[in-house]
Protein backbone atom coordinates (compact mmCIF):
# COMPACT_ATOMS: atom_id res chain seq x y z
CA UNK A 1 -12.35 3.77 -18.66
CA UNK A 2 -13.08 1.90 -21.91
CA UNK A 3 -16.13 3.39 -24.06
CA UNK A 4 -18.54 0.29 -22.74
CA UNK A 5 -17.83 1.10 -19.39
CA UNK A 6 -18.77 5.05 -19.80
CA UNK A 7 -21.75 3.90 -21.70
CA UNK A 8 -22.83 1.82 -18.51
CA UNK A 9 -21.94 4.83 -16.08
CA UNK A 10 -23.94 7.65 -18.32
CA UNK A 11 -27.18 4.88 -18.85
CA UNK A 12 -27.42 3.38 -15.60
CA UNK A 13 -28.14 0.41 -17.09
CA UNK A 14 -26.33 -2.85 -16.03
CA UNK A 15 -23.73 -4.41 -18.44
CA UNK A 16 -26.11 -7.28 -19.35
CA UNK A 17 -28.98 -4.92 -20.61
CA UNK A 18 -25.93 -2.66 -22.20
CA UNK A 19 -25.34 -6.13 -24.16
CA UNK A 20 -28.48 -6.54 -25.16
CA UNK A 21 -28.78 -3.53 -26.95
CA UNK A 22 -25.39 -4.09 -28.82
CA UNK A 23 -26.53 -6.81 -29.94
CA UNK A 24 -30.17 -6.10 -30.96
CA UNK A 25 -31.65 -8.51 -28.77
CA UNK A 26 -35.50 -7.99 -28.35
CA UNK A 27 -35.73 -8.63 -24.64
CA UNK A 28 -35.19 -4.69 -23.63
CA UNK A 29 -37.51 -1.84 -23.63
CA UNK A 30 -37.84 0.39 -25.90
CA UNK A 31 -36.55 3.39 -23.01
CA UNK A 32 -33.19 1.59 -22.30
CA UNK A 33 -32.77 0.86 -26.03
CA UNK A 34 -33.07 4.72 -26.92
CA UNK A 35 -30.77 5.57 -23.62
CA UNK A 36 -28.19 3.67 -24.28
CA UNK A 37 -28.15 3.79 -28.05
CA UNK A 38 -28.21 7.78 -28.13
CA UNK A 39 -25.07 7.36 -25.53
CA UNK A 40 -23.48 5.10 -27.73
CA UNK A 41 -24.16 7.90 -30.80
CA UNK A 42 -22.48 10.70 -28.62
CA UNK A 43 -19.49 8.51 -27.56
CA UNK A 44 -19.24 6.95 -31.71
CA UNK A 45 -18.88 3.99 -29.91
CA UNK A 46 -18.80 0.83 -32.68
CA UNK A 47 -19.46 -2.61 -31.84
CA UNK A 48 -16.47 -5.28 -32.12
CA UNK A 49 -18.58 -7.48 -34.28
CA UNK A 50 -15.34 -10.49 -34.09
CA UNK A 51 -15.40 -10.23 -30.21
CA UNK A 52 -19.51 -10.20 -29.64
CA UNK A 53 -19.60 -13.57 -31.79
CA UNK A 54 -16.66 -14.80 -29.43
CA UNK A 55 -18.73 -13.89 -26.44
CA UNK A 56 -22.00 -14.82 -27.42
CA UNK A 57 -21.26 -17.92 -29.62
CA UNK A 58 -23.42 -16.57 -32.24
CA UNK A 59 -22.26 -14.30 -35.53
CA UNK A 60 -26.00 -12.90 -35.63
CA UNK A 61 -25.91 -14.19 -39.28
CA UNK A 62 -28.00 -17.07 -41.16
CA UNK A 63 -27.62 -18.22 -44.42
CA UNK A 64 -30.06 -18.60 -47.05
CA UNK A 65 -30.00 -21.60 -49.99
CA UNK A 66 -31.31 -21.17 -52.95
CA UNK A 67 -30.20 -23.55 -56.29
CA UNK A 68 -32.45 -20.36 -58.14
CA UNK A 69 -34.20 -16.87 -57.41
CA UNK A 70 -38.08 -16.11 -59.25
CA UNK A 71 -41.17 -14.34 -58.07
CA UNK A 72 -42.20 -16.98 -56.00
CA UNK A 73 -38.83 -17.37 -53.86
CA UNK A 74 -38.25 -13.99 -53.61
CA UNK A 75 -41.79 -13.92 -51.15
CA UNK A 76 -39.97 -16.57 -49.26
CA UNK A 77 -37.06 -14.42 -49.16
CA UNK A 78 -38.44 -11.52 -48.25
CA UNK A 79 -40.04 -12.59 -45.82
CA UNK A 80 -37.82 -14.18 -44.27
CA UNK A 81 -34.96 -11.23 -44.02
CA UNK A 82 -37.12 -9.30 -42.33
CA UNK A 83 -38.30 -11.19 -39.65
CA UNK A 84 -34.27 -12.01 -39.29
CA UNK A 85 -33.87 -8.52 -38.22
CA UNK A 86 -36.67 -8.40 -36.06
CA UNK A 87 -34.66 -10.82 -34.11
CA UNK A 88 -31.00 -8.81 -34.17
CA UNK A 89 -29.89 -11.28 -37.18
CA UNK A 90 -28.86 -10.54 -40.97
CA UNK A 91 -28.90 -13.09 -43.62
CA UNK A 92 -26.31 -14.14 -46.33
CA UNK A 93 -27.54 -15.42 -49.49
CA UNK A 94 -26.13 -18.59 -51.46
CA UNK A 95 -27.39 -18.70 -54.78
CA UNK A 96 -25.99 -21.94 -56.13
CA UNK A 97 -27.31 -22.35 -59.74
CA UNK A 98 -27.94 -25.88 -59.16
CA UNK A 99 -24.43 -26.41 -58.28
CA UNK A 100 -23.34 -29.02 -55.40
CA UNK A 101 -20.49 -28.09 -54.54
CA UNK A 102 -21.31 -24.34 -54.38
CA UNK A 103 -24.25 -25.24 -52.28
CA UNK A 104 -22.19 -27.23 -50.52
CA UNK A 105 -20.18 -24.23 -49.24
CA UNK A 106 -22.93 -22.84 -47.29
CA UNK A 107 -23.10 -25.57 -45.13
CA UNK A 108 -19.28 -25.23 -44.90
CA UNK A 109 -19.66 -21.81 -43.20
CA UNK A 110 -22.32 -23.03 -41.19
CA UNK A 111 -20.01 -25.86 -39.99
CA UNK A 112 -16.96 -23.09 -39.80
CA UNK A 113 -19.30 -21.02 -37.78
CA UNK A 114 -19.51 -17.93 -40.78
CA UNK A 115 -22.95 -18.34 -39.70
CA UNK A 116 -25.17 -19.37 -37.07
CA UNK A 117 -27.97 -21.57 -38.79
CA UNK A 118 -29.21 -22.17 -42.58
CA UNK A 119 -32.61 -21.47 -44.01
CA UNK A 120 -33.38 -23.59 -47.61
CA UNK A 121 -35.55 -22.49 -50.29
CA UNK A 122 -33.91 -24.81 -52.85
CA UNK A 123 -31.42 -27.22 -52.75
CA UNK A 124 -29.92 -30.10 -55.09
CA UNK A 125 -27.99 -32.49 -52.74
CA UNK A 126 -29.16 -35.59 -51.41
CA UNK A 127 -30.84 -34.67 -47.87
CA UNK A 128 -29.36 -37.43 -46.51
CA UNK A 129 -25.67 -35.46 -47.17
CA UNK A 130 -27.05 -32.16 -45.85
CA UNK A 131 -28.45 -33.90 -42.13
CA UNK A 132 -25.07 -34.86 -41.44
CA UNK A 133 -24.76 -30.69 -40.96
CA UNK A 134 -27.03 -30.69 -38.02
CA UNK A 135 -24.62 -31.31 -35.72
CA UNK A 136 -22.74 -27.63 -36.46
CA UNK A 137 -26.19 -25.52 -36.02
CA UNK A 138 -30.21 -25.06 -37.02
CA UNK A 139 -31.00 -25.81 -40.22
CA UNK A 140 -34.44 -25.60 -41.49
CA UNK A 141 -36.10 -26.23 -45.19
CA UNK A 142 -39.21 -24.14 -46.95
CA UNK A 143 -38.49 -27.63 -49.90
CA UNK A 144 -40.09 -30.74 -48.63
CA UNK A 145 -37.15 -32.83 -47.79
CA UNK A 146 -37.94 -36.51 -47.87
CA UNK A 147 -36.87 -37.31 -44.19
CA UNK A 148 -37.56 -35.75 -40.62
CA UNK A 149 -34.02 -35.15 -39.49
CA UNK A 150 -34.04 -31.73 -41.36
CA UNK A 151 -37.32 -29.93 -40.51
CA UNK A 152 -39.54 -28.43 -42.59
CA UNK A 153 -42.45 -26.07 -42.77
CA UNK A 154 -43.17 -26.98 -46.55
CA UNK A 155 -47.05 -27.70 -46.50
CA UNK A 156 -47.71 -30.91 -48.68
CA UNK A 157 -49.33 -28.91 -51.52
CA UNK A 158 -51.36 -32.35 -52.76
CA UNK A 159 -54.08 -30.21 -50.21
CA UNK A 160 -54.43 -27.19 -52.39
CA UNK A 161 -54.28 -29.00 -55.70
CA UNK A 162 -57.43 -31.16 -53.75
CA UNK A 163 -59.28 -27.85 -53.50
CA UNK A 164 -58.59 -27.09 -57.26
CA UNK A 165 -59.83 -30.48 -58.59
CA UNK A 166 -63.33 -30.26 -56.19
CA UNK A 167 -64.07 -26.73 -57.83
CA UNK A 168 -63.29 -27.88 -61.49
CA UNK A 169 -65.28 -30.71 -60.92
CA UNK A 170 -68.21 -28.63 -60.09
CA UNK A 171 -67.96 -26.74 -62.18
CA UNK A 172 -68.59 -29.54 -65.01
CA UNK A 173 -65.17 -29.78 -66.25
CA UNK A 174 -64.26 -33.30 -66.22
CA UNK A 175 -61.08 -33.37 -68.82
CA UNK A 176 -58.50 -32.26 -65.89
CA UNK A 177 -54.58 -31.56 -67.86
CA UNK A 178 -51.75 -31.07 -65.70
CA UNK A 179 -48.50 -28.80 -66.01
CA UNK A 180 -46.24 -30.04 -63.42
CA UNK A 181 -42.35 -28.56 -61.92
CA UNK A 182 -39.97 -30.70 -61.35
CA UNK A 183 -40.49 -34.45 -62.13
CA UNK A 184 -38.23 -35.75 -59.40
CA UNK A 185 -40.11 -33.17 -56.60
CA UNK A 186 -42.05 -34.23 -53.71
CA UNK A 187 -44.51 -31.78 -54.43
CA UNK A 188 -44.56 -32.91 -57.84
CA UNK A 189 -45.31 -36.74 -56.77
CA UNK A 190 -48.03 -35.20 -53.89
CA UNK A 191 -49.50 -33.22 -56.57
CA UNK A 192 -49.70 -36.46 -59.00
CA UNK A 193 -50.76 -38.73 -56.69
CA UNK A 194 -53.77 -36.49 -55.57
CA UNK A 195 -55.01 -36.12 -58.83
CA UNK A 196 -54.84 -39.44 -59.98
CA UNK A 197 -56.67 -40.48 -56.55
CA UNK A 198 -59.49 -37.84 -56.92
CA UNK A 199 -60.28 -38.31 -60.82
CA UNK A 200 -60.42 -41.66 -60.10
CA UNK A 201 -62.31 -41.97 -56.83
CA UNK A 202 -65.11 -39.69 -59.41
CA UNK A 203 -65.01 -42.11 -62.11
CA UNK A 204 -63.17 -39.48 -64.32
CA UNK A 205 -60.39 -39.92 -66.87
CA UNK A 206 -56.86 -39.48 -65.67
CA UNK A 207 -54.98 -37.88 -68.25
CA UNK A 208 -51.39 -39.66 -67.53
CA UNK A 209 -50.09 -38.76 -71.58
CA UNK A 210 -50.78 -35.52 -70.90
CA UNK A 211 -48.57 -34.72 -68.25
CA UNK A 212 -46.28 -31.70 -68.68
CA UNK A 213 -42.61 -31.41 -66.39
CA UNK A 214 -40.84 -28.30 -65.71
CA UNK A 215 -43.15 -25.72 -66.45
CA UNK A 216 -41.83 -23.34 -64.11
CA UNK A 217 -42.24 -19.81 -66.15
CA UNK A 218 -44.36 -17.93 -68.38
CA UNK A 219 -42.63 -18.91 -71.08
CA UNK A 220 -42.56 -22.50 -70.44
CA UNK A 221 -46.65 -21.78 -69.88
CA UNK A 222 -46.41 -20.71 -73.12
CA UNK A 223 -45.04 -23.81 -74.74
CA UNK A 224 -46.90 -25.72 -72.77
CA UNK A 225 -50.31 -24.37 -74.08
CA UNK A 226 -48.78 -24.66 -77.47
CA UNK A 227 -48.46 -28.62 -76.70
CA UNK A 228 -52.68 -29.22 -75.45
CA UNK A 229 -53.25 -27.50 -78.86
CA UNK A 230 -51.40 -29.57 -80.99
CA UNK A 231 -53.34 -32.56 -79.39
CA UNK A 232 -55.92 -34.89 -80.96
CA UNK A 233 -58.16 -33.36 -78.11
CA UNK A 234 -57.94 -30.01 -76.03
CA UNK A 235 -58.47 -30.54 -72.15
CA UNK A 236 -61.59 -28.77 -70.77
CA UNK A 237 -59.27 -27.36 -67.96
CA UNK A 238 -55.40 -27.31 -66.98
CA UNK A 239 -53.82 -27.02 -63.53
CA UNK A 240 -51.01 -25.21 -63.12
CA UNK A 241 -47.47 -25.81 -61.25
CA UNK A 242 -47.62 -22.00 -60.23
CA UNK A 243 -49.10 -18.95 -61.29
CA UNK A 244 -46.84 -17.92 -63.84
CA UNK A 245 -47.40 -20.68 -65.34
CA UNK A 246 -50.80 -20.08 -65.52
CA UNK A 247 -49.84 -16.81 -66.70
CA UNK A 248 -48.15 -18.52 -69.80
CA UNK A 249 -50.87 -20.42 -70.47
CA UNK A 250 -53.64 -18.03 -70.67
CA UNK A 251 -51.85 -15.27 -72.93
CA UNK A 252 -50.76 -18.01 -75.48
CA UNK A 253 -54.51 -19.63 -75.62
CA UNK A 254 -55.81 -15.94 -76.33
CA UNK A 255 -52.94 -15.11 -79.45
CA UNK A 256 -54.52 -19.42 -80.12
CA UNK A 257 -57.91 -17.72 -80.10
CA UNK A 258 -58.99 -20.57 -77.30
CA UNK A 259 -61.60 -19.08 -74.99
CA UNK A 260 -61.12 -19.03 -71.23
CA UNK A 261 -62.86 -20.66 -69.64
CA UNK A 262 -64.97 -22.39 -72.32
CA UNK A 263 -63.13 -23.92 -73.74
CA UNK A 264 -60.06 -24.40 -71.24
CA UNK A 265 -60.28 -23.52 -67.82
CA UNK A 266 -57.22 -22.52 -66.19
CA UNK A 267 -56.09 -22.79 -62.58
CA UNK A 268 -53.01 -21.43 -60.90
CA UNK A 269 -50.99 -21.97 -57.32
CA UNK A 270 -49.88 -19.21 -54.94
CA UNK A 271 -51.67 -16.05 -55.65
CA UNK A 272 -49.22 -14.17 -56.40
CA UNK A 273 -50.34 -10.18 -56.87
CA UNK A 274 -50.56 -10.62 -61.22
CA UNK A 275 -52.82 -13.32 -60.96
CA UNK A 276 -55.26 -11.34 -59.34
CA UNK A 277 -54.87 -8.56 -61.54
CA UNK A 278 -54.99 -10.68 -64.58
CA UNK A 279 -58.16 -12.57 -63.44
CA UNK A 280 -56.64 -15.93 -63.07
CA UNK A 281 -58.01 -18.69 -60.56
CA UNK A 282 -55.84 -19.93 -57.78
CA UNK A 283 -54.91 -21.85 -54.73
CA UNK A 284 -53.57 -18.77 -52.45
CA UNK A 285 -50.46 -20.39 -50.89
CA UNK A 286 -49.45 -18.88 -47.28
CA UNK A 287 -45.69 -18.29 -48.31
CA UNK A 288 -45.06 -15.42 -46.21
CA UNK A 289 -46.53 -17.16 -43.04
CA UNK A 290 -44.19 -20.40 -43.74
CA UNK A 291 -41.07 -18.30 -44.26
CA UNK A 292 -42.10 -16.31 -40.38
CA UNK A 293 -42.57 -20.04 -39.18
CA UNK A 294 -38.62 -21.10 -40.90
CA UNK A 295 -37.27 -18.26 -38.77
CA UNK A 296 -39.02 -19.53 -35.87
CA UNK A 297 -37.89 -23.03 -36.18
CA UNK A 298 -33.81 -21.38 -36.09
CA UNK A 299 -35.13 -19.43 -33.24
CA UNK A 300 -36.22 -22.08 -30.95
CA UNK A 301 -32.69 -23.42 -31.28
CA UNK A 302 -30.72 -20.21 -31.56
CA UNK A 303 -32.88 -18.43 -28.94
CA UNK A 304 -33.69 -21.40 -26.75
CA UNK A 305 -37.60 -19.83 -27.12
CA UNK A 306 -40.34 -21.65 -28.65
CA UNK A 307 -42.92 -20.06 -30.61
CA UNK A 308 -45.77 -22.18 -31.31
CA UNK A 309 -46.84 -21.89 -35.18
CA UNK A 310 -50.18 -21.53 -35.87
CA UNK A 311 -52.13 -23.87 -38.16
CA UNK A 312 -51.78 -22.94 -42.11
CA UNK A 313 -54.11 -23.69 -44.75
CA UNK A 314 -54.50 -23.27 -48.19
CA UNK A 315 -57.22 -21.20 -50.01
CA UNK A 316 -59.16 -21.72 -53.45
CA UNK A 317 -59.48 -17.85 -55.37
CA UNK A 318 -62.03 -18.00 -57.82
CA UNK A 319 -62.01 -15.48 -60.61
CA UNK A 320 -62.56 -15.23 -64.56
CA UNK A 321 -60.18 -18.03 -66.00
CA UNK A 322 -63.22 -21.01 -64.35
């Protein structure tokens, strides 16, 4: 009698539910999954991972893409892994340093069947390249991707940057400087585009030669403060790409001796847990929530269940630095 048989003779249990439990489905109670996995314990019985994925189809594995790996992304990431192995699956993780060809290789597994769908943070080939992967598996994007054949549950962050511009604005501030990420970005264009709109739907100057690209870290914060102070006028406030950014910003304005806010306001994105300590004022940016929903998205197609994702928004945190 082979060791799966004995397992279904000591537990009762039928071989489907005995499956189930192998494979770390979620669709068995929590008695038969104690049972049978205390039997399997006393017999040292060890899953044949190679023959599971030839029965089942699926390798219980999905990749993650990432051209880079910061603060920010690692939320995402985070996130995301564990909600994997709420579901039975465990994730591989393709950092590509902006490489093609290395990013490329994750959708070569996915296409080889190393794993079972793709999850991507970051990526740097066309979209238009990466579709033609659907056909192999899932694939799902937290970057905004430019077309609806790959989804995405990237919210268009030209909202939050909205809710920052209404508060400066009340505030009195009416000189409005921008650190951006990347140029070539869709969030980058949303984010441009929404300012532009607001200032001038208010009448207010749109500060187009003082637009700042790839400000990414506290250090490039840093040089990017540096810049507003070497202009012919400072800006009355500064919105930020993300929070460490912001971060930059404000310690290299205090070693400037420029007083936040009076004499430069200073807004973040994300709310990350060090902008909070260090007082700074932010859009709070559901990242966790989106990465839950990316999983979800494989799910529906891995799982054949849909789970219906409930409405995000974003969130203005006001604190010292307005």
């Amino acid at each position: 009698m082979s060791k799966f048989d004995e397992i279904m003779k000591r537990s009762g249990y039928s071989k489907a539910t005995v499956s189930r439990v192998i494979n770390n489905s979620r669709h068995v109670s929590d008695e038969a999954r104690q049972k049978i996995t205390e039997i399997m314990k006393q017999l040292n019985y060890i899953p044949n991972r190679n023959a599971i994925s030839l029965s089942t189809g699926q390798t219980k594995q999905i990749g993650i893409v990432t051209s880079t790996s910061n603060a920010i992304i690692l939320s995402f990431m985070n996130q995301f892994i564990d909600t994997a192995m709420d579901f039975g699956f465990q994730t591989l993780i393709y950092t590509t340093r902006g490489d093609k060809d290395i990013e490329l290789q994750a959708f070569e597994d996915l296409r080889s069947k190393r794993v079972d769908g793709l999850a991507i943070i970051a990526c740097v080939n066309d979209p238009e390249k990466l579709k033609t992967y659907l056909e192999y598996g899932p694939i799902v994007s937290w970057q905004r991707m430019g077309n609806n054949e790959i989804p995405s549950v990237a919210m268009d962050q030209a909202e939050g940057y909205i809710l920052a511009l209404e508060h400066l604005v009340s505030k009195g501030y009416t000189r409005i400087a921008n650190v951006f990420g990347r140029a070539d970005s869709i969030n980058t264009q949303s984010r441009r585009v929404a300012y532009e709109t607001f200032m001038a739907s208010r009448g207010l100057p749109v500060l187009k030669e003082d637009y700042q690209y790839w400000v990414f870290t506290s250090s490039d914060g840093e040089e990017a403060m540096r810049k507003m102070a070497k202009a012919p006028e400072l800006p009355q406030a500064v919105l930020c790409s993300n929070d460490y950014a912001a971060i930059g910003i404000l310690s290299e304005a205090r070693k400037l001796h420029i007083s936040v806010p009076e004499q430069l306001a200073i807004v973040g994105f994300d709310d990350v847990e060090l902008a909070r300590v260090l007082g700074i004022t932010t859009i709070h940016n559901p990242i966790a929530e989106q990465a839950t929903q990316a999983f979800h998205q494989l799910w529906a197609v891995l799982g054949r269940q849909h789970m219906e994702p409930e409405p995000l928004t974003y969130r203005l945190i006001e604190r010292e630095t307005t």
